[in-house]
PDB file of N, CA and C in Angstrom:
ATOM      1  N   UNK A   1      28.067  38.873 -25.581  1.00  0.00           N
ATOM      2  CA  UNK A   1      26.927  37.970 -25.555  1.00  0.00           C
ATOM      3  C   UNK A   1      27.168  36.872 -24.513  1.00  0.00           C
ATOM      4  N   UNK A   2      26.060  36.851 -23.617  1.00  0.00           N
ATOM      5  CA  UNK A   2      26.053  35.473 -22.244  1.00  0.00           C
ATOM      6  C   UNK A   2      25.814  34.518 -23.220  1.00  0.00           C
ATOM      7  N   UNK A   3      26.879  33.402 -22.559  1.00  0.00           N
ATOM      8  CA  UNK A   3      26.472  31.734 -23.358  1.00  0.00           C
ATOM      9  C   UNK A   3      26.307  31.229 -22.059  1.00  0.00           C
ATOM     10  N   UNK A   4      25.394  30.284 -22.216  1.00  0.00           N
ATOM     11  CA  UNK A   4      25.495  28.939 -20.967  1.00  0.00           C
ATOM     12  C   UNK A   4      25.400  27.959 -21.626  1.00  0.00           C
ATOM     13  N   UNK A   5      26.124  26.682 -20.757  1.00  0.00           N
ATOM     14  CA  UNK A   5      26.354  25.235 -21.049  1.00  0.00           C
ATOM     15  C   UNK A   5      25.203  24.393 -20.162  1.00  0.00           C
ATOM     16  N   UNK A   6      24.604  23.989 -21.166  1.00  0.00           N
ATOM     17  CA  UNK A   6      24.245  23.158 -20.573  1.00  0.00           C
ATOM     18  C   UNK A   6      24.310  21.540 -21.075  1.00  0.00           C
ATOM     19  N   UNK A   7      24.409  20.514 -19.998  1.00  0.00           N
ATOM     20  CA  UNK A   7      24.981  19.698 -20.174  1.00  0.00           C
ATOM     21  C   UNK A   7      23.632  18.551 -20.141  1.00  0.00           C
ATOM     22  N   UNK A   8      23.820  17.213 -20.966  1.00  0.00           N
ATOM     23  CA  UNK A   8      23.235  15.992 -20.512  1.00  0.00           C
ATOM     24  C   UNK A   8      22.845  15.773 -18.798  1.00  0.00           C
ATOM     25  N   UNK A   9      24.110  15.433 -18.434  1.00  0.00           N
ATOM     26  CA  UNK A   9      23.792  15.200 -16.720  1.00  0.00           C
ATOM     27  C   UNK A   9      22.908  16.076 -15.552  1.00  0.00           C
ATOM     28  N   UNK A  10      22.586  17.463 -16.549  1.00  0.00           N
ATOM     29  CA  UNK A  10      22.036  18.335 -15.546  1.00  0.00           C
ATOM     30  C   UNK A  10      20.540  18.080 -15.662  1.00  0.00           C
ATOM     31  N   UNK A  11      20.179  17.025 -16.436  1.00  0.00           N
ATOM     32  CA  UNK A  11      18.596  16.756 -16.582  1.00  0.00           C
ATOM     33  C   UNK A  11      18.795  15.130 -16.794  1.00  0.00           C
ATOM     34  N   UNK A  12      19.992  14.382 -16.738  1.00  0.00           N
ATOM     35  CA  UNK A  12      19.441  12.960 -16.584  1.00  0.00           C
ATOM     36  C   UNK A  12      19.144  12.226 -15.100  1.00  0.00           C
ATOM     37  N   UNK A  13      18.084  11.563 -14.907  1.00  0.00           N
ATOM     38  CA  UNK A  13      17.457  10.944 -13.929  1.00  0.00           C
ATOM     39  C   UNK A  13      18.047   9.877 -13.992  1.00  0.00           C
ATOM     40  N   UNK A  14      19.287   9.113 -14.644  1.00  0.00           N
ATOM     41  CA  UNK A  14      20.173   8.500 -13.597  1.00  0.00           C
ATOM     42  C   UNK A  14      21.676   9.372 -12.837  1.00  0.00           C
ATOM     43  N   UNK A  15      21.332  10.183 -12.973  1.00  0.00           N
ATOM     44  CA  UNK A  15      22.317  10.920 -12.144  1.00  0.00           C
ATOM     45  C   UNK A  15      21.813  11.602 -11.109  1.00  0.00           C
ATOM     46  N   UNK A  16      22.523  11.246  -9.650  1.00  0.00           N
ATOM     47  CA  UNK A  16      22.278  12.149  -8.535  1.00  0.00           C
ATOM     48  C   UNK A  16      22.616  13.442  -9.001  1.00  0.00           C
ATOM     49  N   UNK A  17      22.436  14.622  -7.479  1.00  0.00           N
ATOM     50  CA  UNK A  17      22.455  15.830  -7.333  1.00  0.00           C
ATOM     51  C   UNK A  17      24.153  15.824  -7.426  1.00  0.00           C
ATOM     52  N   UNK A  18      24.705  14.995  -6.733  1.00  0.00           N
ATOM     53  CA  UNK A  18      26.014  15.178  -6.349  1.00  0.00           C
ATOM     54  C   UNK A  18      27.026  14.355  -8.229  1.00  0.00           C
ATOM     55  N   UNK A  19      26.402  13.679  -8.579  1.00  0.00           N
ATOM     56  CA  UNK A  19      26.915  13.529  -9.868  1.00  0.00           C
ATOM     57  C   UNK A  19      26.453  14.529 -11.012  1.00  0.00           C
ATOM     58  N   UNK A  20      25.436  15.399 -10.583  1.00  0.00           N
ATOM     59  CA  UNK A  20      25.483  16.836 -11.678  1.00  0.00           C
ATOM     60  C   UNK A  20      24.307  16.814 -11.860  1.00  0.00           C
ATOM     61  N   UNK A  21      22.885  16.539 -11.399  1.00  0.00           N
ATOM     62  CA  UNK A  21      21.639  16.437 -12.342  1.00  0.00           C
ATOM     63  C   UNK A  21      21.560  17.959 -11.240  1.00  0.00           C
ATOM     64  N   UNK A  22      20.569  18.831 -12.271  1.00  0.00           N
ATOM     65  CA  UNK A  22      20.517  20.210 -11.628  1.00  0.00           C
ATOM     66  C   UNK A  22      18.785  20.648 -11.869  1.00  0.00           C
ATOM     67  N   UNK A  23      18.199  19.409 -11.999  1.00  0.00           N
ATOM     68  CA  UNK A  23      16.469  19.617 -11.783  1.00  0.00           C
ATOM     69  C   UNK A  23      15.938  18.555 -10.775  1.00  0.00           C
ATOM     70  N   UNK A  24      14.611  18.734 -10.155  1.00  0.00           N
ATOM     71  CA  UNK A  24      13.933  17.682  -9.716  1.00  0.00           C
ATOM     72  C   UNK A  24      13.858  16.804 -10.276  1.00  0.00           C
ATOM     73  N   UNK A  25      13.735  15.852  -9.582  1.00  0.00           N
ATOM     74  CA  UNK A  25      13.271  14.530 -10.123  1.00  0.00           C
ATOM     75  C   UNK A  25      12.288  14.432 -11.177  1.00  0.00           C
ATOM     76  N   UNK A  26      11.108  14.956 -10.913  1.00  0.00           N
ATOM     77  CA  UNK A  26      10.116  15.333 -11.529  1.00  0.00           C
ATOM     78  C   UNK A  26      10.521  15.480 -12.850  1.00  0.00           C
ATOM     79  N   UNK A  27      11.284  16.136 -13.252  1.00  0.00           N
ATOM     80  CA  UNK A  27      11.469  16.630 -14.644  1.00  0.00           C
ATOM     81  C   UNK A  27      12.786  16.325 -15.478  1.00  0.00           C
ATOM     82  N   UNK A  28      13.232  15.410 -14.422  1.00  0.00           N
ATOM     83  CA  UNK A  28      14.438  14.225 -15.190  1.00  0.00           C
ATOM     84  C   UNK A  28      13.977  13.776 -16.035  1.00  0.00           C
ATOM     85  N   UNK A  29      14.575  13.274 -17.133  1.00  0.00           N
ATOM     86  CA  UNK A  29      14.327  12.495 -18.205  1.00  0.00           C
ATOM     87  C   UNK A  29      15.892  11.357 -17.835  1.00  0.00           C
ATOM     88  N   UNK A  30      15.337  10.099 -18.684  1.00  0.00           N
ATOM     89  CA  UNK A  30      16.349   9.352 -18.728  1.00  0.00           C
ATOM     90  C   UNK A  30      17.105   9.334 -20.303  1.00  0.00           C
ATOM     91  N   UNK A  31      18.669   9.761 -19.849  1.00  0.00           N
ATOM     92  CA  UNK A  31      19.970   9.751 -20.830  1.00  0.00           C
ATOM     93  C   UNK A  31      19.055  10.653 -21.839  1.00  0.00           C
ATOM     94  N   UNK A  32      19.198  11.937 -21.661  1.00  0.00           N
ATOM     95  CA  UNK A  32      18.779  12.880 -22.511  1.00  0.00           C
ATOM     96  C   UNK A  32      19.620  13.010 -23.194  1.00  0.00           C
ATOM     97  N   UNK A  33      19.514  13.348 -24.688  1.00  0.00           N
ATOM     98  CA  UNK A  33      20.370  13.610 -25.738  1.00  0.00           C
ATOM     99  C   UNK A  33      20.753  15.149 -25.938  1.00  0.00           C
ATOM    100  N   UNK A  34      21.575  15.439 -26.365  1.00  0.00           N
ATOM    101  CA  UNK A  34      22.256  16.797 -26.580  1.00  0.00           C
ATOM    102  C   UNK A  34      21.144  17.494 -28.161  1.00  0.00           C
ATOM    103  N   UNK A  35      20.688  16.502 -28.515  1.00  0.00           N
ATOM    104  CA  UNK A  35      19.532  17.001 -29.985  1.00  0.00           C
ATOM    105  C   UNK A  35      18.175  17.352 -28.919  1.00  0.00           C
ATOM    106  N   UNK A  36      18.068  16.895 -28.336  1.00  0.00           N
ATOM    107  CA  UNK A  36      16.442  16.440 -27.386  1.00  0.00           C
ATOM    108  C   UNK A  36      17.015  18.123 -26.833  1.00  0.00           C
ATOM    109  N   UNK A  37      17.832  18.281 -26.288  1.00  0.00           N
ATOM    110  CA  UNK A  37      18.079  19.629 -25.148  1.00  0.00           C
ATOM    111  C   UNK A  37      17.807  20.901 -26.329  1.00  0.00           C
ATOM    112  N   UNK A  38      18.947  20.973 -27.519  1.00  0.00           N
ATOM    113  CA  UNK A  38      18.866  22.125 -28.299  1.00  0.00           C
ATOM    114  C   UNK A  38      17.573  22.124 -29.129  1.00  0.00           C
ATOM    115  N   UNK A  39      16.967  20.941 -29.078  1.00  0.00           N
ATOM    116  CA  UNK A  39      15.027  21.669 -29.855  1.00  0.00           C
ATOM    117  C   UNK A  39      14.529  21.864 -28.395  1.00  0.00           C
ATOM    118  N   UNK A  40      14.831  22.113 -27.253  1.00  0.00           N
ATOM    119  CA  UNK A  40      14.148  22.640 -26.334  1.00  0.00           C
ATOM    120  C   UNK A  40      14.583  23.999 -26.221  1.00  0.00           C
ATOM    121  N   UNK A  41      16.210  24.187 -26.259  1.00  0.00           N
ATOM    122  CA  UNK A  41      16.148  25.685 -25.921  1.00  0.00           C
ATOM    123  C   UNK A  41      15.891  26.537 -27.151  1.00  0.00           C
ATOM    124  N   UNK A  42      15.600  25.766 -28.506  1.00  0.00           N
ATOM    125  CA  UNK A  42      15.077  26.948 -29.816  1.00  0.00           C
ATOM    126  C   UNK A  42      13.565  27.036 -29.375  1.00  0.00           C
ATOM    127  N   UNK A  43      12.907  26.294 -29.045  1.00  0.00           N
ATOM    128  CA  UNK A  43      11.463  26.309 -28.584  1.00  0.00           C
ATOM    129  C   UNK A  43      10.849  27.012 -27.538  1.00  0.00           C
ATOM    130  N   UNK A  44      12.157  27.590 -26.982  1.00  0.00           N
ATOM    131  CA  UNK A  44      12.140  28.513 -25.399  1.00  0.00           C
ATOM    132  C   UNK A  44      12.657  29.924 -26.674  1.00  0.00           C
ATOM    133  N   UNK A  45      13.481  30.043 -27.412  1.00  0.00           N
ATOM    134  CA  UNK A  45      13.197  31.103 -28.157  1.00  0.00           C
ATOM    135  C   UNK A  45      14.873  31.540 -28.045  1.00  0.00           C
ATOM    136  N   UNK A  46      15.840  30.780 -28.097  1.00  0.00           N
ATOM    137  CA  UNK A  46      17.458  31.125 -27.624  1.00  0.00           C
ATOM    138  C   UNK A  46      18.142  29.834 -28.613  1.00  0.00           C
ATOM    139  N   UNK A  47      19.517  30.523 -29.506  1.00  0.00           N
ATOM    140  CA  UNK A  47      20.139  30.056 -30.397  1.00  0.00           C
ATOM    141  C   UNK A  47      21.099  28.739 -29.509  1.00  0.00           C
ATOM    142  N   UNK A  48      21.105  27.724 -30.073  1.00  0.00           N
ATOM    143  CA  UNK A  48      21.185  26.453 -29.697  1.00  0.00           C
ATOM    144  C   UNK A  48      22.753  26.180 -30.473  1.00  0.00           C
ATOM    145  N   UNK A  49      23.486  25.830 -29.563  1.00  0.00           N
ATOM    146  CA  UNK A  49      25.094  25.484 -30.635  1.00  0.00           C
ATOM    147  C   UNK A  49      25.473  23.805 -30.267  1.00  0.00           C
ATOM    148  N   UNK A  50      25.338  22.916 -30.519  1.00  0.00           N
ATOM    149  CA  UNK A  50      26.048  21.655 -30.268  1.00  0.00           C
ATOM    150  C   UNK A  50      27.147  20.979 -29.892  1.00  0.00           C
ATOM    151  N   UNK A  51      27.572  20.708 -28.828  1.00  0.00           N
ATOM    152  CA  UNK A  51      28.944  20.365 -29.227  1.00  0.00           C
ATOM    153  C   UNK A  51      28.937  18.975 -28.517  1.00  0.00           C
ATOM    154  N   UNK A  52      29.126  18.294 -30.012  1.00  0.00           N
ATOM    155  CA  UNK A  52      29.185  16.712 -29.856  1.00  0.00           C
ATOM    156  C   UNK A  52      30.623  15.908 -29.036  1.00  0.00           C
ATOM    157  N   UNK A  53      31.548  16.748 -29.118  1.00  0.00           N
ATOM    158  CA  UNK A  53      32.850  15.740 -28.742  1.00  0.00           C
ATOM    159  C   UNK A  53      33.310  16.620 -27.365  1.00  0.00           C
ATOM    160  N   UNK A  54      32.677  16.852 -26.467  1.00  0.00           N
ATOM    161  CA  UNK A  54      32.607  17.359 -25.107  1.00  0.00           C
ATOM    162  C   UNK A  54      32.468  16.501 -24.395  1.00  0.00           C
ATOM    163  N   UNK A  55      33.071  16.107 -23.469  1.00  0.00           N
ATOM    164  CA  UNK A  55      32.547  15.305 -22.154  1.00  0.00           C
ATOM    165  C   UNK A  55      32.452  16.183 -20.684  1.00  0.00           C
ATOM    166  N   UNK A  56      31.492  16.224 -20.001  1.00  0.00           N
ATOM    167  CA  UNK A  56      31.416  16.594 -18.472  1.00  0.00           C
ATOM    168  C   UNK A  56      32.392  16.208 -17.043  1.00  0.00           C
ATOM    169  N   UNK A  57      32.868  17.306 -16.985  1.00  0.00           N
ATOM    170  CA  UNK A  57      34.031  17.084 -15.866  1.00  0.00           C
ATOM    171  C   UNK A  57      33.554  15.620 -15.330  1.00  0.00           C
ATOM    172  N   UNK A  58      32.681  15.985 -14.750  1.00  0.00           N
ATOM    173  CA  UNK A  58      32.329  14.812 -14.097  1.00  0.00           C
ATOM    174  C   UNK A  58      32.472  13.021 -14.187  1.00  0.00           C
ATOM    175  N   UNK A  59      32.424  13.274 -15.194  1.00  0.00           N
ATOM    176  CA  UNK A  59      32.140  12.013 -16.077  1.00  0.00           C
ATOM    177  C   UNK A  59      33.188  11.873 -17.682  1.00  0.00           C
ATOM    178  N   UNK A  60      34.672  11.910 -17.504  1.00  0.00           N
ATOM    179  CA  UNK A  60      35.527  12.548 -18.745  1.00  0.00           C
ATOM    180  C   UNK A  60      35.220  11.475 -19.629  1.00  0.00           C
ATOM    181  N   UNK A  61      35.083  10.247 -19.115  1.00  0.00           N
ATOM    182  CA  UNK A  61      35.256   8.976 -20.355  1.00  0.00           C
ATOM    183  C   UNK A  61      33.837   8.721 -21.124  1.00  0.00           C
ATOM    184  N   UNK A  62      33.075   9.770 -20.548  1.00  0.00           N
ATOM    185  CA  UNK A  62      31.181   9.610 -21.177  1.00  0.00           C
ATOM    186  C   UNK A  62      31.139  11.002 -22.519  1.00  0.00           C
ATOM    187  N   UNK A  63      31.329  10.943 -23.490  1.00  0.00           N
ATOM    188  CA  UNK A  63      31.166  11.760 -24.441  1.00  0.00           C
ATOM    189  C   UNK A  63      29.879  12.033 -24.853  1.00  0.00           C
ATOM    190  N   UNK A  64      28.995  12.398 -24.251  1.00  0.00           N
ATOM    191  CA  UNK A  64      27.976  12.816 -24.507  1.00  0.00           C
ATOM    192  C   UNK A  64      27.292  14.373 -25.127  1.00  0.00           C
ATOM    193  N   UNK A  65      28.621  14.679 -25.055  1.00  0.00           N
ATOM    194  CA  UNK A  65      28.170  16.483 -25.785  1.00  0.00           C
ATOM    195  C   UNK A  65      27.993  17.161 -24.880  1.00  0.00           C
ATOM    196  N   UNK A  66      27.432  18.763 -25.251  1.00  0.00           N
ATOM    197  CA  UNK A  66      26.843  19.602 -24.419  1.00  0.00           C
ATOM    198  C   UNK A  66      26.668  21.004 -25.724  1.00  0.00           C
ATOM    199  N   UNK A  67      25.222  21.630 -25.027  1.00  0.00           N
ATOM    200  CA  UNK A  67      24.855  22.619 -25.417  1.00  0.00           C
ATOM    201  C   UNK A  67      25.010  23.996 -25.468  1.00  0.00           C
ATOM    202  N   UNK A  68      25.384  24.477 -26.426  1.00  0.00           N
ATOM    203  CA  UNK A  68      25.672  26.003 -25.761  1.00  0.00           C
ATOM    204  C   UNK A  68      24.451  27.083 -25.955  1.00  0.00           C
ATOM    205  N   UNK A  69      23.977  27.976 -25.395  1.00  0.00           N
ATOM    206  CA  UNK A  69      23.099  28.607 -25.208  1.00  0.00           C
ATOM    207  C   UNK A  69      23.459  30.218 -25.601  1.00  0.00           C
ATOM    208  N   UNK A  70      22.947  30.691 -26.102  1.00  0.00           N
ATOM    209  CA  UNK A  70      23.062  32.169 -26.743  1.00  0.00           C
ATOM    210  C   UNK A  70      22.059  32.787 -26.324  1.00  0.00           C
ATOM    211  N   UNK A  71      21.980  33.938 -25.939  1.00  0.00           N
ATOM    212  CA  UNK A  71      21.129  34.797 -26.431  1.00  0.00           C
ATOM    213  C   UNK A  71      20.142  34.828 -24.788  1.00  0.00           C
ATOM    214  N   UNK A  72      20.784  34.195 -23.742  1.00  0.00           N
ATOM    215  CA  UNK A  72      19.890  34.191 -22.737  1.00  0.00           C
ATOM    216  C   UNK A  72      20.167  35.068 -22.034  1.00  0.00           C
ATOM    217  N   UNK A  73      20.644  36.399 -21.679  1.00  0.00           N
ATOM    218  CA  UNK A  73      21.122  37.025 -20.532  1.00  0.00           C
ATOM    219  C   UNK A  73      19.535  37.632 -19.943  1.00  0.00           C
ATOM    220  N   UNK A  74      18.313  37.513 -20.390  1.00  0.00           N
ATOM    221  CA  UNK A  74      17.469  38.070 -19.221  1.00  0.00           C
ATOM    222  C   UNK A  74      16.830  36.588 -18.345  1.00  0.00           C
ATOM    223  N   UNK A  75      17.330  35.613 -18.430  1.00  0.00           N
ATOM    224  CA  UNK A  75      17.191  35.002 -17.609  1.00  0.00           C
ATOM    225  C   UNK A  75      18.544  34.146 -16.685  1.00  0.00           C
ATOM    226  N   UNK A  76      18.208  33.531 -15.497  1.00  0.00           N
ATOM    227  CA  UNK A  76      19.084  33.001 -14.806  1.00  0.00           C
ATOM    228  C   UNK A  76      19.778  31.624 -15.241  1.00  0.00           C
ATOM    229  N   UNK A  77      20.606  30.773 -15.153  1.00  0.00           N
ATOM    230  CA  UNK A  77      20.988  29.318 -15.603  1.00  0.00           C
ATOM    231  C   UNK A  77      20.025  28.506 -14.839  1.00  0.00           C
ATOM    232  N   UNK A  78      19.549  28.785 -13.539  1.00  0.00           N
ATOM    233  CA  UNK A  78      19.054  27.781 -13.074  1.00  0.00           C
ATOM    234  C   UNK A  78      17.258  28.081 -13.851  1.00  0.00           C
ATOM    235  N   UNK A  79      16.800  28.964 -14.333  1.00  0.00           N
ATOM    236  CA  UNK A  79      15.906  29.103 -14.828  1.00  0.00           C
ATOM    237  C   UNK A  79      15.684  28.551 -16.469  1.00  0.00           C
ATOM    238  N   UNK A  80      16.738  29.057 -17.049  1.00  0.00           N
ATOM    239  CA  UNK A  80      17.057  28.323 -18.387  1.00  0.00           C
ATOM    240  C   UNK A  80      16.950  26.624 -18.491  1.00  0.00           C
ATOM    241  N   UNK A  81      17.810  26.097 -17.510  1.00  0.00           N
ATOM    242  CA  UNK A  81      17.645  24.824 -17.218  1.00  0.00           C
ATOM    243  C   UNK A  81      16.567  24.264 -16.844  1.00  0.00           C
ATOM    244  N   UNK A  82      15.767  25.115 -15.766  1.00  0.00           N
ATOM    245  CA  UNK A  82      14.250  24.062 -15.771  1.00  0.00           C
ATOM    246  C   UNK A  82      13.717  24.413 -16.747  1.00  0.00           C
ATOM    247  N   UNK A  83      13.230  25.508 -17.153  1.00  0.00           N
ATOM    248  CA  UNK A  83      12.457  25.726 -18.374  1.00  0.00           C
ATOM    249  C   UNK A  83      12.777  24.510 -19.947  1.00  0.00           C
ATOM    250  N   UNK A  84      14.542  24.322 -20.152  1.00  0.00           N
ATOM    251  CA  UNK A  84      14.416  23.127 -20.880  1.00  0.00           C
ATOM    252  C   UNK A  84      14.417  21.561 -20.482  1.00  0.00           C
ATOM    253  N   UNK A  85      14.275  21.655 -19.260  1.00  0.00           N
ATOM    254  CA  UNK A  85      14.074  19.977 -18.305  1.00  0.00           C
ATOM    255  C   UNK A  85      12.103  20.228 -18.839  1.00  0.00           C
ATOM    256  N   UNK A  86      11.769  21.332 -18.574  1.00  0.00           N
ATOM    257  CA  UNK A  86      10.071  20.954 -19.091  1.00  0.00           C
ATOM    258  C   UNK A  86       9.820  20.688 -20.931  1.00  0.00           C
ATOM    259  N   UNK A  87      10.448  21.184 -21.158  1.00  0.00           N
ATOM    260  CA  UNK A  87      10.218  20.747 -22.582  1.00  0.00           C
ATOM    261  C   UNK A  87      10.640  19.699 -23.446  1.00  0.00           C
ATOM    262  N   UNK A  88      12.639  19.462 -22.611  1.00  0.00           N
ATOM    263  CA  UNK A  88      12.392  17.438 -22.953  1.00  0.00           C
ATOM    264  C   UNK A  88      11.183  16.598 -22.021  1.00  0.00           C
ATOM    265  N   UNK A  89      10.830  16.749 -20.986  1.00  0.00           N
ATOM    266  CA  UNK A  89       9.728  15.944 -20.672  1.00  0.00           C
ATOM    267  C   UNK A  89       8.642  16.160 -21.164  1.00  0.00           C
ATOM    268  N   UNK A  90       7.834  17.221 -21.832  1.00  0.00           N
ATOM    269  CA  UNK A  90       6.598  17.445 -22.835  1.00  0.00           C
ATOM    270  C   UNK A  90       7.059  16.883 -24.132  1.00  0.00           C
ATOM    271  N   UNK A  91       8.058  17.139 -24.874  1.00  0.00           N
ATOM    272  CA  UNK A  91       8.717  16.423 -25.897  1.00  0.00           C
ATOM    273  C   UNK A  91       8.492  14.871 -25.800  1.00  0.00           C
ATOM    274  N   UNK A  92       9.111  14.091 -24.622  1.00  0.00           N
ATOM    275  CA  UNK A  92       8.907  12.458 -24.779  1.00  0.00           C
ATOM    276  C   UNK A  92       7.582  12.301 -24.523  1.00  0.00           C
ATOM    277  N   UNK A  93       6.523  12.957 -24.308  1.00  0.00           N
ATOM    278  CA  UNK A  93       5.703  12.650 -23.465  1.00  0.00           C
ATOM    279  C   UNK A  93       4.257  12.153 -24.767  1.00  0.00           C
TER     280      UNK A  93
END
């Protein structure tokens, strides 16, 4: 079974491209939560795993979690990822 990670920083709009955000601007949200991401990818229709005490290479001293993703192998990561960058921004909206 394909898992992907996906992380806080790859959809927060205070993070550049080069500090990890991996959508347009457009569909940044600010300091997205790791709860906000996994009711997006059950709502896209793919098993959602949590993991609260993770931090992003990037950023080791920011504990912000990260998501694990199940169940996606007919789509791509970079597709998975916008598809849940649109649904935390319909979510706050």
């Amino acid at each position: 079974m394909v898992e992907n990670v996906i992380w806080p920083a790859y959809l927060d709009a205070t993070c550049s491209r080069a500090d990890g955000r991996r959508v347009p601007e457009d569909l940044a949200v600010d300091e997205p939560t790791v709860d906000e991401i996994a009711k997006a990818v059950q709502q896209i229709g793919y098993d959602a795993i949590v993991e609260r005490d993770k931090s992003y290479s990037r950023a080791p001293w920011d504990e912000r979690g990260r998501v694990v993703v199940r169940g996606a192998e007919d789509s791509t990561k970079n597709d998975l990822v916008q598809a849940v960058a649109a649904y935390v921004v319909a979510m706050r909206e």
